[in-house]
C-alpha atoms as a PDB file:
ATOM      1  CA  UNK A   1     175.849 132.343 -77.057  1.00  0.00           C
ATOM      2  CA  UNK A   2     176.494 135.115 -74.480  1.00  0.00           C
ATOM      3  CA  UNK A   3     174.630 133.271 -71.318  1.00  0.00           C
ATOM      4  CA  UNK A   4     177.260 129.852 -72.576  1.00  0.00           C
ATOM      5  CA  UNK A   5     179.884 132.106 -71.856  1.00  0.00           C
ATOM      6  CA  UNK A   6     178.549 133.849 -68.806  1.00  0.00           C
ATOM      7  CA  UNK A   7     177.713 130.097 -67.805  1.00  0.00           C
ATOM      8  CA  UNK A   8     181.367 129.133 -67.970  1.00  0.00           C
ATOM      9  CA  UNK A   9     183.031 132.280 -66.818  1.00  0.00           C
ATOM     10  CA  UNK A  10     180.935 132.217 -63.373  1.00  0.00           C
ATOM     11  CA  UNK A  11     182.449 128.819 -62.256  1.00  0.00           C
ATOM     12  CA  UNK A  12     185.913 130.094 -63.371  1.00  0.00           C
ATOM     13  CA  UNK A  13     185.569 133.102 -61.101  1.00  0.00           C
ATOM     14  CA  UNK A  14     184.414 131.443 -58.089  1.00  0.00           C
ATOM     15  CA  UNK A  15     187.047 128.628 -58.529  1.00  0.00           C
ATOM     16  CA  UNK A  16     189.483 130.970 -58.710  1.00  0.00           C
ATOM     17  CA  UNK A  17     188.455 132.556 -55.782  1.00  0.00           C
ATOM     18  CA  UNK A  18     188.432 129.826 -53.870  1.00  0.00           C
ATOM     19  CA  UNK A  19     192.074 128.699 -54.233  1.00  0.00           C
ATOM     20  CA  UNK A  20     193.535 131.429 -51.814  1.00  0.00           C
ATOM     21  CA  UNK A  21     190.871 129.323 -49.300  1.00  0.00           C
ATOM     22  CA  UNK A  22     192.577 125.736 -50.267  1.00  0.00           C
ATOM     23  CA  UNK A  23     196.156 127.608 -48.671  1.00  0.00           C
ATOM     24  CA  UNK A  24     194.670 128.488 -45.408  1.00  0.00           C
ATOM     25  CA  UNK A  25     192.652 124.705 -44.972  1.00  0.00           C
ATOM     26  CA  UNK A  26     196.484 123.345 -45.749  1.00  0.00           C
ATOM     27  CA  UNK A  27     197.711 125.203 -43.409  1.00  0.00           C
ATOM     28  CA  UNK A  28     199.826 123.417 -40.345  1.00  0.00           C
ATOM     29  CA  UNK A  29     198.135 123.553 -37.196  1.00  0.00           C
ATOM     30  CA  UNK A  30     200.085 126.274 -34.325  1.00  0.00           C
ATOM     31  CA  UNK A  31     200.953 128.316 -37.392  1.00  0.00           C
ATOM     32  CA  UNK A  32     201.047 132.018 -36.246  1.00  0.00           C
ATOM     33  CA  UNK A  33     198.356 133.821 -38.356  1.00  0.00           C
ATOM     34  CA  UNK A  34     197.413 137.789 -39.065  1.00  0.00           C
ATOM     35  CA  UNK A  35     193.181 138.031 -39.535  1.00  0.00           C
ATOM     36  CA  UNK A  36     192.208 141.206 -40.918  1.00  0.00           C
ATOM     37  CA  UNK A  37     188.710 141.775 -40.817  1.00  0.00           C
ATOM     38  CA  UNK A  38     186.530 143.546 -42.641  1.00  0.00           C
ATOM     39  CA  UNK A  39     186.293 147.088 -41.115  1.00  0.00           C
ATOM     40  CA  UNK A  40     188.953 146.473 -38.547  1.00  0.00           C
ATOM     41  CA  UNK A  41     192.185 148.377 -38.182  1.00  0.00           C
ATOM     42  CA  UNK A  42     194.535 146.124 -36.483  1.00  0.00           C
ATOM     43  CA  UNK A  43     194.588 142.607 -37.011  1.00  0.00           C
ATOM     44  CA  UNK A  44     193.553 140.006 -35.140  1.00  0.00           C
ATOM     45  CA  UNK A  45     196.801 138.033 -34.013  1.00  0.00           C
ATOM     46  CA  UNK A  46     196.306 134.561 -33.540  1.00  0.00           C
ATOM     47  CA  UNK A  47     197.446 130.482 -33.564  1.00  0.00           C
ATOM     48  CA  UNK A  48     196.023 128.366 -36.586  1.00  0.00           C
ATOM     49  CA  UNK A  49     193.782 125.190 -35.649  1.00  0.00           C
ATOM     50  CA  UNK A  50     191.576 124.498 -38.102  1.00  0.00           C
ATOM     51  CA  UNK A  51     189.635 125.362 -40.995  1.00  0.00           C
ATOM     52  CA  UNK A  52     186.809 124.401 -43.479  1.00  0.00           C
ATOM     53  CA  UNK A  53     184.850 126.015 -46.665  1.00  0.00           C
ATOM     54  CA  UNK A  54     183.117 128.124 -43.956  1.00  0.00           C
ATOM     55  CA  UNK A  55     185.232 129.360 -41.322  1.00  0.00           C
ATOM     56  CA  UNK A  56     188.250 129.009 -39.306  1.00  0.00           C
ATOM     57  CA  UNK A  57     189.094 127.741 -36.208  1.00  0.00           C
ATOM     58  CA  UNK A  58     192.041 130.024 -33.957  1.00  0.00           C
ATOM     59  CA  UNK A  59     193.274 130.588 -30.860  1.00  0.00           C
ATOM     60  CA  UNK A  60     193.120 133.823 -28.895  1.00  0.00           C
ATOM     61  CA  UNK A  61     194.505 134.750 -26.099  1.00  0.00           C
ATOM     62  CA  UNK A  62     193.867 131.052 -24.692  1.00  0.00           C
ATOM     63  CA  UNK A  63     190.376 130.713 -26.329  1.00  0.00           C
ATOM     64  CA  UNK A  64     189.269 129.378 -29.014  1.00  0.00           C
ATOM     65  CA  UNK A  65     187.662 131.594 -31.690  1.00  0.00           C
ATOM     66  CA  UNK A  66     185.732 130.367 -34.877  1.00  0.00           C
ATOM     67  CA  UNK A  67     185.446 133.419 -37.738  1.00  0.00           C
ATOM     68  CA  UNK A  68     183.378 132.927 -40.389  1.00  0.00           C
ATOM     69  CA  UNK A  69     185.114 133.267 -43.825  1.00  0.00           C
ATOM     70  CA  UNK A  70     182.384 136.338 -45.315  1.00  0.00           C
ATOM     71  CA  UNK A  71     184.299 138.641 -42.119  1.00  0.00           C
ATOM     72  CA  UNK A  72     187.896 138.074 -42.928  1.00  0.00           C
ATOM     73  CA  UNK A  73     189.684 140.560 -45.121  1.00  0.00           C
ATOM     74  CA  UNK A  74     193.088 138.979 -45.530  1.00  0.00           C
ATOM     75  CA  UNK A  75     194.772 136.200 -43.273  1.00  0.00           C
ATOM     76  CA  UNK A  76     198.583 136.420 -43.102  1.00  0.00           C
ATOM     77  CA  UNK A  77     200.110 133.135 -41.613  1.00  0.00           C
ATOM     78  CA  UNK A  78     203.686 131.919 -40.705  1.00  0.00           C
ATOM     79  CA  UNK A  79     205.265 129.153 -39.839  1.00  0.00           C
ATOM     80  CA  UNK A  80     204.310 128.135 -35.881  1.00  0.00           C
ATOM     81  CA  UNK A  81     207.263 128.507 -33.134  1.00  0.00           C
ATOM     82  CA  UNK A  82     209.948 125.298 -32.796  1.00  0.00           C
ATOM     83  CA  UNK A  83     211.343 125.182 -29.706  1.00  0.00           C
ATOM     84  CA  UNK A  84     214.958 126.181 -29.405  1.00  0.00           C
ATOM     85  CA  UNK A  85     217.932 124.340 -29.491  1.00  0.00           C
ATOM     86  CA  UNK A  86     220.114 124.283 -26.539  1.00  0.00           C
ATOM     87  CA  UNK A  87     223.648 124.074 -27.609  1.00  0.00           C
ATOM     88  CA  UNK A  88     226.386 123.049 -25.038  1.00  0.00           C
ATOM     89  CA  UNK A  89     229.817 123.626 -25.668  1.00  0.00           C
ATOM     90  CA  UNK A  90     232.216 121.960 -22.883  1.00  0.00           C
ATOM     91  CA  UNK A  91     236.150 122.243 -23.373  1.00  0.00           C
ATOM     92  CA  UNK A  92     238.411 120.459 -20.652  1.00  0.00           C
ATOM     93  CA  UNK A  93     242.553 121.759 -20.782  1.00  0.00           C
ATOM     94  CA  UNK A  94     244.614 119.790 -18.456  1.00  0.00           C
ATOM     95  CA  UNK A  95     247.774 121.202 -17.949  1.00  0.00           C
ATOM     96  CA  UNK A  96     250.412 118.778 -15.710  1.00  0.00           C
ATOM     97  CA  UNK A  97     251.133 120.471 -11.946  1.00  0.00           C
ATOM     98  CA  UNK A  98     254.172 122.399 -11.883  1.00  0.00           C
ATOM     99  CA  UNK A  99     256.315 120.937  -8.664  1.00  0.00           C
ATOM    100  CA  UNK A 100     258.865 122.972  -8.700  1.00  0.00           C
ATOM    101  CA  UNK A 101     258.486 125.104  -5.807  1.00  0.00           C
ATOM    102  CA  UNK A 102     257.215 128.528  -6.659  1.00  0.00           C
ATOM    103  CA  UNK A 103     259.529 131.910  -4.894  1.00  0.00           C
ATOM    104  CA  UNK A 104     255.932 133.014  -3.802  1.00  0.00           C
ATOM    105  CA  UNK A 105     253.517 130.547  -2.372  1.00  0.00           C
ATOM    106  CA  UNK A 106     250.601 132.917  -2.610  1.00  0.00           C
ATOM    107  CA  UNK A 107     250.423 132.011  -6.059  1.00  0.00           C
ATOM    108  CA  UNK A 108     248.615 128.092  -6.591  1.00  0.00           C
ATOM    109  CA  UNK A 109     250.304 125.784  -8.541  1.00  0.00           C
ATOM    110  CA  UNK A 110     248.701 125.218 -12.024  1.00  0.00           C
ATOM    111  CA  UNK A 111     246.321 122.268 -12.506  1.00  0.00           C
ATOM    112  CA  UNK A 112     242.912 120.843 -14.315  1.00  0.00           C
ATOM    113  CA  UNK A 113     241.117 123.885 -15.599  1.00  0.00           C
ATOM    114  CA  UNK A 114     237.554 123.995 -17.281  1.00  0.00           C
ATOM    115  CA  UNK A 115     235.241 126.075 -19.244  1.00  0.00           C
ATOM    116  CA  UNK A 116     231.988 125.822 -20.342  1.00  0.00           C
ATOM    117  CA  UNK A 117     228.923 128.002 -22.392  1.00  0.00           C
ATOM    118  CA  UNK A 118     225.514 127.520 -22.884  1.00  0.00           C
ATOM    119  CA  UNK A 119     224.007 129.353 -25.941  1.00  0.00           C
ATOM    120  CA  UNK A 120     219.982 129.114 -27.839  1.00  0.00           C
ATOM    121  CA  UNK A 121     219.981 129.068 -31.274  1.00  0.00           C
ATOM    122  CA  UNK A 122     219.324 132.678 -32.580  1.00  0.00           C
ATOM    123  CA  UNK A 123     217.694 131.581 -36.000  1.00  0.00           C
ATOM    124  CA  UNK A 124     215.132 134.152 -36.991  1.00  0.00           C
ATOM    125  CA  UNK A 125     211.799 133.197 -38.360  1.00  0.00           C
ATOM    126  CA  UNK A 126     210.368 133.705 -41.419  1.00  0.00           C
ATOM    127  CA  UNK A 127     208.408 137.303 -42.142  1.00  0.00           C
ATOM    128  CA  UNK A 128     204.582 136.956 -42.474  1.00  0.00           C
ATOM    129  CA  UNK A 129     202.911 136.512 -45.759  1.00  0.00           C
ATOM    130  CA  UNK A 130     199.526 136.542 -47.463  1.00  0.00           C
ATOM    131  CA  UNK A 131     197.444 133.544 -47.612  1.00  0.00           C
ATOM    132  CA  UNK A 132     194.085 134.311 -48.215  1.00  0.00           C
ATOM    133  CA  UNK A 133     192.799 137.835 -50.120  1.00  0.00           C
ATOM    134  CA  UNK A 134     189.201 138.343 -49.898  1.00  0.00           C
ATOM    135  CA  UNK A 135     188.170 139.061 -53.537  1.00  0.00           C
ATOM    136  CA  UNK A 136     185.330 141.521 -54.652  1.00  0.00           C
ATOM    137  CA  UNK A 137     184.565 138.693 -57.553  1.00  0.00           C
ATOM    138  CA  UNK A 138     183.779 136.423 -55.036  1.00  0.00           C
ATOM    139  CA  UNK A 139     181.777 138.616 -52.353  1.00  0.00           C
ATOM    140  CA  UNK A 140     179.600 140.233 -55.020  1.00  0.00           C
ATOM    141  CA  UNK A 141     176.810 138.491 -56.600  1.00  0.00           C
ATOM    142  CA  UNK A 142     177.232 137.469 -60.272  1.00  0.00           C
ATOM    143  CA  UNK A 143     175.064 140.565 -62.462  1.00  0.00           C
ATOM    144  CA  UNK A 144     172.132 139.475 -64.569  1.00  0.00           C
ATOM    145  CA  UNK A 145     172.738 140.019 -68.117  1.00  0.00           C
ATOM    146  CA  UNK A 146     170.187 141.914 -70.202  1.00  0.00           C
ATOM    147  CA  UNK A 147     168.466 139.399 -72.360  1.00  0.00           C
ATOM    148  CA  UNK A 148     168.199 140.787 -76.338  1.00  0.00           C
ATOM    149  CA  UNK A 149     165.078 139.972 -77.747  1.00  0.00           C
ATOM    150  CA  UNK A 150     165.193 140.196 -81.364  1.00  0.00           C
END
């Protein structure tokens, strides 16, 4: 009865496991990731391509980099850049010429005057988070269980 159980609680595990994996295939291509790696201190910063059950495909520095999925720690994606919006604001006041004349003709007579402003869109992006935890369940082999013989 135990090695049923052990039987269906392996599968379970590594199913389980393999879900945080599932997020990181889905994941949109030019996404801006965070690779931790086993034994590194910094991460590794780089732009999402493409993945599959073994490893994943990024960009580094303008070169592509494949990692296999038994070195990565933790991968921490977000959303890849969109290009900004340029916003143009253009306002036009026309005021009619004044033609009376003026005690000081230094000064110009009032006419068409114009402004304009150019601005980017200062939305901020969206923080970093976790998509992909290595777990211990799924790096360590599954443990025998003693057989009882009675």
């Amino acid at each position: 009865m135990m090695r049923i159980a052990m039987l269906l609680l392996v599968p379970v595990v590594l199913l389980g496991a393999d879900s945080s994996w599932t997020k990181v295939k889905d994941l949109k291509s030019r996404s801006e990731l965070r690779i931790y790696k086993k034994g590194a201190r910094e991460p590794i910063n780089a732009t999402f391509d493409e993945a599959n059950d073994e490893r994943i495909v990024v960009v580094v520095k303008n070169s592509e980099v494949a990692i296999a999925r038994e070195e990565i720690d933790r991968i921490d994606a977000r959303p890849g850049k969109t290009p900004q919006k340029l916003t143009v604001d253009k306002t036009v006041k026309q005021t009619d010429p004044d033609l009376t004349p003026h005690p000081n003709p230094s000064i110009p007579a009032p006419g068409t005057s114009s402004s304009s402003n150019v601005g980017f869109g200062g939305e901020s992006r969206p923080g970093f988070e976790t998509v992909y935890r290595r777990s211990d369940a799924a790096t360590q082999p599954a443990k025998a269980t003693p057989q009882r013989h009675d």
